[in-house]
Protein backbone atom coordinates (compact mmCIF):
# COMPACT_ATOMS: atom_id res chain seq x y z
CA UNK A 1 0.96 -11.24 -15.47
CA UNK A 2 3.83 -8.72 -16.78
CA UNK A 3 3.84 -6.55 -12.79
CA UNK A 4 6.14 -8.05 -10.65
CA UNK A 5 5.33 -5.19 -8.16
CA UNK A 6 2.47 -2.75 -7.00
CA UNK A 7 3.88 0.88 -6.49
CA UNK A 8 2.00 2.82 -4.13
CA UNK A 9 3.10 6.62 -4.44
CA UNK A 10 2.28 8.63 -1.05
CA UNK A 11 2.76 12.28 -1.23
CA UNK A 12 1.11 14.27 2.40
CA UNK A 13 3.35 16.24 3.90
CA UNK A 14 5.92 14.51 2.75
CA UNK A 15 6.48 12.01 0.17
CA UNK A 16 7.07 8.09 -0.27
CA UNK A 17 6.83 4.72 -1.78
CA UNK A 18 5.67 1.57 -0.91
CA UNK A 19 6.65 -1.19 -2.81
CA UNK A 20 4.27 -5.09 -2.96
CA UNK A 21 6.42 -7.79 -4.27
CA UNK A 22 3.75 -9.58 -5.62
CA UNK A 23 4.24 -13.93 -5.32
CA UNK A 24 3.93 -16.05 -8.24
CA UNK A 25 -0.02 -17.32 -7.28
CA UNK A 26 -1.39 -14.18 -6.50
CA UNK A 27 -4.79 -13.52 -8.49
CA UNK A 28 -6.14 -10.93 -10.70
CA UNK A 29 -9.02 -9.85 -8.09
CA UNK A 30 -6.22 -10.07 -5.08
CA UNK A 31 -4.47 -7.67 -7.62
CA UNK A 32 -7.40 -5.25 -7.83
CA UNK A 33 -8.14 -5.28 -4.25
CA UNK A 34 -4.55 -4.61 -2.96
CA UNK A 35 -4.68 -1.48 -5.79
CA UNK A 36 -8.16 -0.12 -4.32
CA UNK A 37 -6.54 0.41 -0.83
CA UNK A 38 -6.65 3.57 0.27
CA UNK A 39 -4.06 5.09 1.68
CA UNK A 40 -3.65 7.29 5.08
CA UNK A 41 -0.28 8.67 6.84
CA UNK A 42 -0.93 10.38 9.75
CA UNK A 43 1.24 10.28 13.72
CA UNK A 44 4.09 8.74 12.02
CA UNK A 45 2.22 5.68 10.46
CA UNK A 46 1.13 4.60 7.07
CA UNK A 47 -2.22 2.64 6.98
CA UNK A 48 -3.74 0.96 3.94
CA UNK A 49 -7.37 1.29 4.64
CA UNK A 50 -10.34 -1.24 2.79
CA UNK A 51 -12.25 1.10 0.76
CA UNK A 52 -15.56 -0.25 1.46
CA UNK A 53 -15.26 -0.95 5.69
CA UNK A 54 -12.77 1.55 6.28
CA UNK A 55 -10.29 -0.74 8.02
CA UNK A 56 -7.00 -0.88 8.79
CA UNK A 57 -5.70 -3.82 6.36
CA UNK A 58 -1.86 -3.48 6.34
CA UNK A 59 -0.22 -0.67 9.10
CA UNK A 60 3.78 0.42 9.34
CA UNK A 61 5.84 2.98 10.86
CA UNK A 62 8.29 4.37 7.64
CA UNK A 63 11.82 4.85 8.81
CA UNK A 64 13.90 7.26 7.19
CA UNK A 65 17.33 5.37 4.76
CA UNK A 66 19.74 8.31 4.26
């Protein structure tokens, strides 16, 4: 695999990045599934939301780096 990392660009009132370091094992279809999140920024959180249940899979609160 050539992606050491999995960008995730997040632009709602605001805009961001979250970065995956990916480790050395991981699998194509653990690959495809971590892309197909869906993402959701609302009262100060970021959520990564399962497209197909809807649920919260990976939740953080994004602190602002000057």
């Amino acid at each position: 695999m050539d992606e050491d990392f999995i960008t995730l660009e997040v632009e709602e009132e605001g805009r961001g990045r979250l970065q995956f370091e990916l480790p050395l094992d991981i699998t194509d279809e653990e690959i495809a599934y971590i892309k197909s999140l869906v993402p959701r920024a609302e009262s100060g959180l970021l959520e990564l939301l399962d497209p197909d249940t809807g649920e919260v899979v990976f939740s953080c609160t994004p602190v602002l780096v000057h």
